[in-house]
Protein backbone atom coordinates (compact mmCIF):
# COMPACT_ATOMS: atom_id res chain seq x y z
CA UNK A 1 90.57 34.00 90.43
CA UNK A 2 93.61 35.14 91.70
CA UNK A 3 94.38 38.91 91.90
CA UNK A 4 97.53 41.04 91.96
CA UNK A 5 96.22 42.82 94.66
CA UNK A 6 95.10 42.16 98.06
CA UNK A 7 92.25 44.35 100.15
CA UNK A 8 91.25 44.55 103.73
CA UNK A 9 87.62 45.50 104.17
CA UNK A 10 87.40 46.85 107.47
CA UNK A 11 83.92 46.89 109.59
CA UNK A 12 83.40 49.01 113.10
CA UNK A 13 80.83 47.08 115.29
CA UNK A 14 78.98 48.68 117.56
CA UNK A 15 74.96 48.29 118.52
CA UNK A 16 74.20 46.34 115.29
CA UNK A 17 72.88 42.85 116.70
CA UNK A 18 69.85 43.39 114.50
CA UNK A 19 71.45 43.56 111.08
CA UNK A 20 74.69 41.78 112.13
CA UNK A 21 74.11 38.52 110.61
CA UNK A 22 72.83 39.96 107.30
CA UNK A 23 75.86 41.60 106.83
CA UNK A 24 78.37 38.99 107.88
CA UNK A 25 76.30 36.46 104.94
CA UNK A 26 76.87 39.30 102.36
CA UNK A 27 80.39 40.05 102.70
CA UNK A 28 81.80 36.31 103.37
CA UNK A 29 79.61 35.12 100.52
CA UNK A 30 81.87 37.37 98.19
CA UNK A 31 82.64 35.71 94.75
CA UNK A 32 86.13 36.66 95.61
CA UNK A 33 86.90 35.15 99.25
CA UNK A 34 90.76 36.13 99.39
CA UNK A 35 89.81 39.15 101.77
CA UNK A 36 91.66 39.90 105.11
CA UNK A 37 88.43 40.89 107.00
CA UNK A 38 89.08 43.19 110.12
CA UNK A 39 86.19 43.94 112.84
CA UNK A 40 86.81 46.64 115.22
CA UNK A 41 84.16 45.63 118.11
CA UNK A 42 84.28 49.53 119.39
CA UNK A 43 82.76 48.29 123.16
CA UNK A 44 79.16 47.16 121.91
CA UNK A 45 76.79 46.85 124.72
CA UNK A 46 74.88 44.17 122.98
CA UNK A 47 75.23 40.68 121.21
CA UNK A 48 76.69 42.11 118.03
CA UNK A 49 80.24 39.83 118.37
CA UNK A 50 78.37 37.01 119.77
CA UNK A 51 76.10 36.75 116.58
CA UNK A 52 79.25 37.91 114.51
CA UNK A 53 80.93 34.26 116.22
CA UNK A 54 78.07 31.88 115.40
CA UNK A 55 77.60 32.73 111.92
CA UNK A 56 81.77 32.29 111.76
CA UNK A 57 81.76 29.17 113.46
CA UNK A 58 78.49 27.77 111.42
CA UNK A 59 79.31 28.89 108.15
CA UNK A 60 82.33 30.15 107.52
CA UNK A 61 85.01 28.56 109.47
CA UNK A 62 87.14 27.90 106.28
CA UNK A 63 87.84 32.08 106.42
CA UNK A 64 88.63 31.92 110.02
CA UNK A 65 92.49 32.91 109.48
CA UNK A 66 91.70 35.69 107.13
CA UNK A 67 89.25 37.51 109.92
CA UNK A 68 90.54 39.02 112.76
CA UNK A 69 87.99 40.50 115.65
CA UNK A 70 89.64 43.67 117.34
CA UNK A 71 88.09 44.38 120.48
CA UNK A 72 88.48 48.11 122.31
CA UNK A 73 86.81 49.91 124.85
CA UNK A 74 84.06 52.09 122.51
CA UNK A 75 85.90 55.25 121.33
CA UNK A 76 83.37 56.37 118.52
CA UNK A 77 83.59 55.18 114.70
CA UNK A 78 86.63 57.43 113.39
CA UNK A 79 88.47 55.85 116.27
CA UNK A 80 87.32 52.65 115.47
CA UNK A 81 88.08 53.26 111.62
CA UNK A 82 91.68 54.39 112.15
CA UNK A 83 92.14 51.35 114.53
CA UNK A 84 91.37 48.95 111.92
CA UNK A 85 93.76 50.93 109.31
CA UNK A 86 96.33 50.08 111.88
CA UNK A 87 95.28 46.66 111.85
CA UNK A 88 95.37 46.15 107.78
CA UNK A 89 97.87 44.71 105.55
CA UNK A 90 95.78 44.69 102.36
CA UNK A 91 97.39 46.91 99.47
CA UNK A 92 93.79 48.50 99.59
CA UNK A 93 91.08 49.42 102.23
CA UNK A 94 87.29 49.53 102.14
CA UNK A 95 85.12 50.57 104.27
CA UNK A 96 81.85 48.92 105.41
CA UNK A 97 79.22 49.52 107.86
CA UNK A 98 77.27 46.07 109.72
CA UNK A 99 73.76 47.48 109.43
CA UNK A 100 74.02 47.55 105.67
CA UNK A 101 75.57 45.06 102.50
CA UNK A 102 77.75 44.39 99.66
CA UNK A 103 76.26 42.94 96.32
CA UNK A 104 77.92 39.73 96.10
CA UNK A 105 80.30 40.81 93.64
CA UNK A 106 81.49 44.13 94.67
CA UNK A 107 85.05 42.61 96.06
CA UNK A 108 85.71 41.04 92.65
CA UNK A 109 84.64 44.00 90.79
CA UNK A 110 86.77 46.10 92.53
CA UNK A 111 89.96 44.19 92.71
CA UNK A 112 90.11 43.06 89.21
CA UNK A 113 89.54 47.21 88.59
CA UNK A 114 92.28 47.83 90.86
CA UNK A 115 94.36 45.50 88.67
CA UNK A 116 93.44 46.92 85.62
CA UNK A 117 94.25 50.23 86.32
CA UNK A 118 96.59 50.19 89.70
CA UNK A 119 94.86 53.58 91.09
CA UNK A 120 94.60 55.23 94.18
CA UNK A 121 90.63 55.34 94.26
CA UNK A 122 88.14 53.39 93.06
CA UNK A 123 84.85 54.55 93.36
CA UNK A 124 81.20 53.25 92.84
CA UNK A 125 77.66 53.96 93.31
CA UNK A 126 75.69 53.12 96.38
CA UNK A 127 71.56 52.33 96.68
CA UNK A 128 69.89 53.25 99.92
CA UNK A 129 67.43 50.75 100.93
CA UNK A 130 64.28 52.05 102.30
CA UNK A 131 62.46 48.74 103.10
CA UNK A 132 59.97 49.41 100.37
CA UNK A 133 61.87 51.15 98.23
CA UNK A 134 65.50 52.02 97.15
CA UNK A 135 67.15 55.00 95.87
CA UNK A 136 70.29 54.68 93.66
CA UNK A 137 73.00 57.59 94.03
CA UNK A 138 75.57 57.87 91.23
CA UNK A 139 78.02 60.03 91.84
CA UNK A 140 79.71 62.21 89.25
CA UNK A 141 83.09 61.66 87.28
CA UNK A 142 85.98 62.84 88.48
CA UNK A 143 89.77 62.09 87.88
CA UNK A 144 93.22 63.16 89.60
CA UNK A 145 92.70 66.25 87.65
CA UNK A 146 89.12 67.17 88.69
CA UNK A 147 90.03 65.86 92.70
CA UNK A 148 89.73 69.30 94.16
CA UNK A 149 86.31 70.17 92.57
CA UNK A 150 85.68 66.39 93.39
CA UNK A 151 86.60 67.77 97.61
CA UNK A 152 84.35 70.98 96.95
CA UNK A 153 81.48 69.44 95.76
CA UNK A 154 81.41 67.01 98.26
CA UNK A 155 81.73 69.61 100.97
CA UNK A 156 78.75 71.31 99.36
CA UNK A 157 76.38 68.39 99.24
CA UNK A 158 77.14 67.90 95.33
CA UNK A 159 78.45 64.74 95.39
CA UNK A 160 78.63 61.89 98.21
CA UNK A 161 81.25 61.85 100.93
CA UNK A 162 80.91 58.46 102.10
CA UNK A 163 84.08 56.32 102.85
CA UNK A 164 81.74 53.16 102.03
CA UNK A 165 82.24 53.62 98.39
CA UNK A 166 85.93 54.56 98.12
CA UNK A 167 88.35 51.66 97.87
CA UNK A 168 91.34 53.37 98.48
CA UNK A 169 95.36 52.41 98.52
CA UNK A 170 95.92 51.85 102.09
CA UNK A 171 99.43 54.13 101.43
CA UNK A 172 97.40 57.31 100.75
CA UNK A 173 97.01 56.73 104.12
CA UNK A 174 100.24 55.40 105.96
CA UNK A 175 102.48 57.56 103.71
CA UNK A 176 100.89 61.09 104.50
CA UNK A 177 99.79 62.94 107.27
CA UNK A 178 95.96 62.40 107.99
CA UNK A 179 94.05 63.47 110.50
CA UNK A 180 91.10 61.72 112.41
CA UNK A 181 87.82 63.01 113.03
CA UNK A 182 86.79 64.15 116.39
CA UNK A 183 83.45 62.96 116.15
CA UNK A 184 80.95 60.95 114.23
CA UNK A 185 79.33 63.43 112.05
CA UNK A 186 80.25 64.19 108.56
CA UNK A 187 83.55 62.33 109.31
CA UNK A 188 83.53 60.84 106.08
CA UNK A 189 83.65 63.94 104.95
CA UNK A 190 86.57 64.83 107.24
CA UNK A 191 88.85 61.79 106.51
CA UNK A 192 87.97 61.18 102.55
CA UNK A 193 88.86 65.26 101.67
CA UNK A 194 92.25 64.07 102.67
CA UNK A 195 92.71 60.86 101.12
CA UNK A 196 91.45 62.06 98.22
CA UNK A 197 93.77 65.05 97.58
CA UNK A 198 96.95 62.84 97.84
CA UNK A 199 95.98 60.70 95.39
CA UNK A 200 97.45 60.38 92.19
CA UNK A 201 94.75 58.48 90.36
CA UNK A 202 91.18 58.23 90.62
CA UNK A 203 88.87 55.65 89.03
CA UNK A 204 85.06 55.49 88.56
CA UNK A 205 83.23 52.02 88.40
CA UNK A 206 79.71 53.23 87.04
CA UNK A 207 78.15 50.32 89.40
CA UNK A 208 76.02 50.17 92.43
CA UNK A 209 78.34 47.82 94.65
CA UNK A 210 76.78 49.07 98.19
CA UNK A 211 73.55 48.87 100.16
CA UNK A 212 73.24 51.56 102.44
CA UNK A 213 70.13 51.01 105.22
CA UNK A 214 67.60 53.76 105.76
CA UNK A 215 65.65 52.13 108.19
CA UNK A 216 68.05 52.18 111.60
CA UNK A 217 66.61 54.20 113.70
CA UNK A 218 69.78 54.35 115.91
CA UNK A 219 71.92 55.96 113.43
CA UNK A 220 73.49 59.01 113.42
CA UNK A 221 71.07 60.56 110.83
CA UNK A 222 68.31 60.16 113.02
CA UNK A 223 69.33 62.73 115.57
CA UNK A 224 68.15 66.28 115.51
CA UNK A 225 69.27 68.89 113.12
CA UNK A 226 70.72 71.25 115.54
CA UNK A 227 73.11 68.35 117.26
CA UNK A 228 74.33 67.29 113.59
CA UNK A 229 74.69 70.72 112.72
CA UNK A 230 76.77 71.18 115.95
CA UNK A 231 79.05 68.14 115.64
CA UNK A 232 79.11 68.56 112.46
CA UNK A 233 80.91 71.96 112.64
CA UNK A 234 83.30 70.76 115.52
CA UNK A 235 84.34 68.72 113.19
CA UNK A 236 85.27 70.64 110.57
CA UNK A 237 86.30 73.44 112.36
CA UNK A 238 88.70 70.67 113.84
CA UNK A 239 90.19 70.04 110.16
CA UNK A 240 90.50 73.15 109.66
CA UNK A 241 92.54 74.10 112.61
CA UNK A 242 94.76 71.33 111.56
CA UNK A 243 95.72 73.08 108.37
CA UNK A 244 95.00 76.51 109.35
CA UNK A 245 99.00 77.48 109.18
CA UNK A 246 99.05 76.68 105.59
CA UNK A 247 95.71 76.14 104.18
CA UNK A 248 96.95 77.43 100.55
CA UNK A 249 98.64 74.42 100.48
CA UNK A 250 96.09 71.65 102.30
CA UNK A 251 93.59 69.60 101.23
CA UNK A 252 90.70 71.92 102.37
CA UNK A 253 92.03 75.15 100.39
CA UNK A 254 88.91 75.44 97.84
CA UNK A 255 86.16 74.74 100.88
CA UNK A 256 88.10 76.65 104.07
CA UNK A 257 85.82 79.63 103.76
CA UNK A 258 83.07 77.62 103.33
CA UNK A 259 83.57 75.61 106.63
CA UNK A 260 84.38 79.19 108.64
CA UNK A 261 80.95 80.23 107.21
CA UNK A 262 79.18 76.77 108.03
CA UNK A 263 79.95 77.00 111.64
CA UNK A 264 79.54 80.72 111.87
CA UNK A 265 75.73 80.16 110.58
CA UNK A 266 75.17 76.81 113.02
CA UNK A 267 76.33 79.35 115.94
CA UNK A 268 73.47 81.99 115.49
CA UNK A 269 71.08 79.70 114.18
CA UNK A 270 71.55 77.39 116.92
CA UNK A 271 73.30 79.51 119.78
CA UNK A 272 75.70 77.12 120.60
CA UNK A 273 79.48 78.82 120.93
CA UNK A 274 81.71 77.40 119.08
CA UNK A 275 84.99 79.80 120.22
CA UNK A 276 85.59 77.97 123.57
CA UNK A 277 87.20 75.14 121.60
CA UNK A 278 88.57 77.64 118.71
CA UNK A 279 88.88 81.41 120.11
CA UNK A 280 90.09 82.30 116.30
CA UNK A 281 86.82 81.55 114.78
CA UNK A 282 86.05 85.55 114.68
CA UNK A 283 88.71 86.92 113.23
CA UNK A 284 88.87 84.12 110.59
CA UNK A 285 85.06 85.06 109.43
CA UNK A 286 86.20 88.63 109.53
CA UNK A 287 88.65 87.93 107.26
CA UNK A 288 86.74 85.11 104.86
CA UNK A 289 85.90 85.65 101.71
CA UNK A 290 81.92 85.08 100.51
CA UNK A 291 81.10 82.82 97.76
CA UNK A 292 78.18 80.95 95.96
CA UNK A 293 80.50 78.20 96.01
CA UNK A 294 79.52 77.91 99.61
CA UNK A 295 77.03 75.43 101.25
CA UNK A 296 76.37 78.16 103.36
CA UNK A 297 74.03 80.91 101.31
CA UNK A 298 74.73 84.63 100.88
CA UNK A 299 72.37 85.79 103.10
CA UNK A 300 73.58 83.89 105.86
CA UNK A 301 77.12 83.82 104.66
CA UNK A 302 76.79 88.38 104.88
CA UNK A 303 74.36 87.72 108.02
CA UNK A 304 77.49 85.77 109.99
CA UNK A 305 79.76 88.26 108.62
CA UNK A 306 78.23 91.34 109.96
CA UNK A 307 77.63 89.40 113.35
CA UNK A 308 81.68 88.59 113.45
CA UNK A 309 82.16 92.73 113.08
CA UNK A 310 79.42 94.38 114.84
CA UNK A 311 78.43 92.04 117.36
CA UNK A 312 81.26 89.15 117.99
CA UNK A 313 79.21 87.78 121.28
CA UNK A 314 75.95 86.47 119.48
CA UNK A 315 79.10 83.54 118.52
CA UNK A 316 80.10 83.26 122.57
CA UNK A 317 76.67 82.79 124.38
């Protein structure tokens, strides 16, 4: 089937020569094969590319001039991510990870919605895959209208951030100003806030197109609360700094108190100080306003604000 338009499905390698060859099977096995596939090896230590080659050269050498393996010294996956944007020439980009899978069909579906309806998003459910079990998440609808509560919610655990089940226009992205991520935590969160506020029109495919592993150990979700909750705030506090000067008008204007109180609570719960890298974290909180729109709670949300006016060091130890 041919389709009006084209995708790149983009895939950061690093450390995954355990679930490598799984992956490479399930996405050049698609029922729709007219994919430009892009693999940003971010500096793997391990046999990742090697395995990535063989199942190329074994099985799929017909697709060898729509792949192209990017190799970089390892610079972290948002890195990695906005390397392969760079790389892309498909009218639309998805994300995918190499230690999980598409269903078969998810390409097809997506593309013949993206001709259907020409939009800016199109979004579908994932399952996580336990081993022994799985676990479907379906997110909520939301359209153009509802994108901002869509960005709220998904700052406030409510719905899913993950760029794995966005398709998005790959101009969203080229035609606006977007920053990257400083880090690897809750950078999906980071980069799809933005896409999805310039958007014009969203698009919900009620289907369960991804297969999200549970079992790596190695992945980020494995590490301990206090160094996610630490990254997690650097990074946000890092998107917010970007828009600070005119949040009113930014993608991150409904969830910018929320993100002041976030890190505020991470820094006394955790004691880590957060104001070498942004000295105008204080004042901000002083001047925030509290909400039960928050993820942060009202208890901790008045807890960190009576710490930022009475006692400003228990956020610079």
């Amino acid at each position: 089937m041919k389709f009006k338009h084209t995708l790149s499905l983009v895939t950061c390698v690093y450390g995954v020569e355990e679930y490598i060859e799984q992956y490479a099977h399930s996405v050049f096995d698609q029922t729709c094969t007219d994919i430009e596939y892009i693999f940003v090896n971010d500096g793997t230590k391990d046999n990742s590319i090697q395995i990535l080659e063989r199942v190329i050269d074994e099985h799929y050498a017909h697709l060898r001039s729509n792949i192209t393996i990017f190799n970089q010294t390892n610079q972290g996956l948002p890195l990695a991510r906005k390397s392969g944007i760079s790389l892309a020439k498909g009218d639309y980009i998805l994300f995918a990870d190499p230690d999980d899978w598409l269903s078969p069909n998810a390409v097809e579906e997506i593309l013949t919605k993206a001709d259907e309806t020409d939009a800016d998003i199109i979004y579908f459910n994932l399952v996580k895959e336990y081993g022994h079990r799985q676990s479907i998440k379906r997110e909520k609808h939301y359209t153009a209208e509802t994108k901002e509560l869509w960005i709220e919610n998904i700052f406030n655990y409510k719905s899913f951030g993950y760029c794995v089940t966005k398709c998005f226009r790959r101009s969203l992205y080229t035609d606006n100003t977007i920053y990257t991520p400083i880090l690897g935590m809750h950078e999906d969160i980071y980069l799809m806030s933005q896409i999805i506020f310039y958007a014009k029109s969203i698009v919900q495919m009620p289907k369960v197109l991804y297969h999200y592993r549970k079992t790596n150990k190695d992945s980020m979700c494995s590490q301990s609360s206090s160094t996610r909750h630490i990254a997690s705030s650097r990074n946000l506090l890092n998107l917010y700094q970007n828009y600070m000067q005119d949040i009113a008008n930014s993608p991150i204007r409904r969830v910018a108190n929320g993100i002041l109180f976030r890190a505020g609570w991470h820094a006394l719960l955790h004691g880590y100080n957060f104001t070498k890298e942004y000295p105008w974290l204080v004042d901000a909180i002083r001047n925030a306003q509290m909400s039960t729109r928050y993820q942060a709670t009202l208890p901790q949300q008045m807890l960190v604000k009576v710490a930022a006016k009475i006692s400003p060091k228990l956020f610079c130890r």
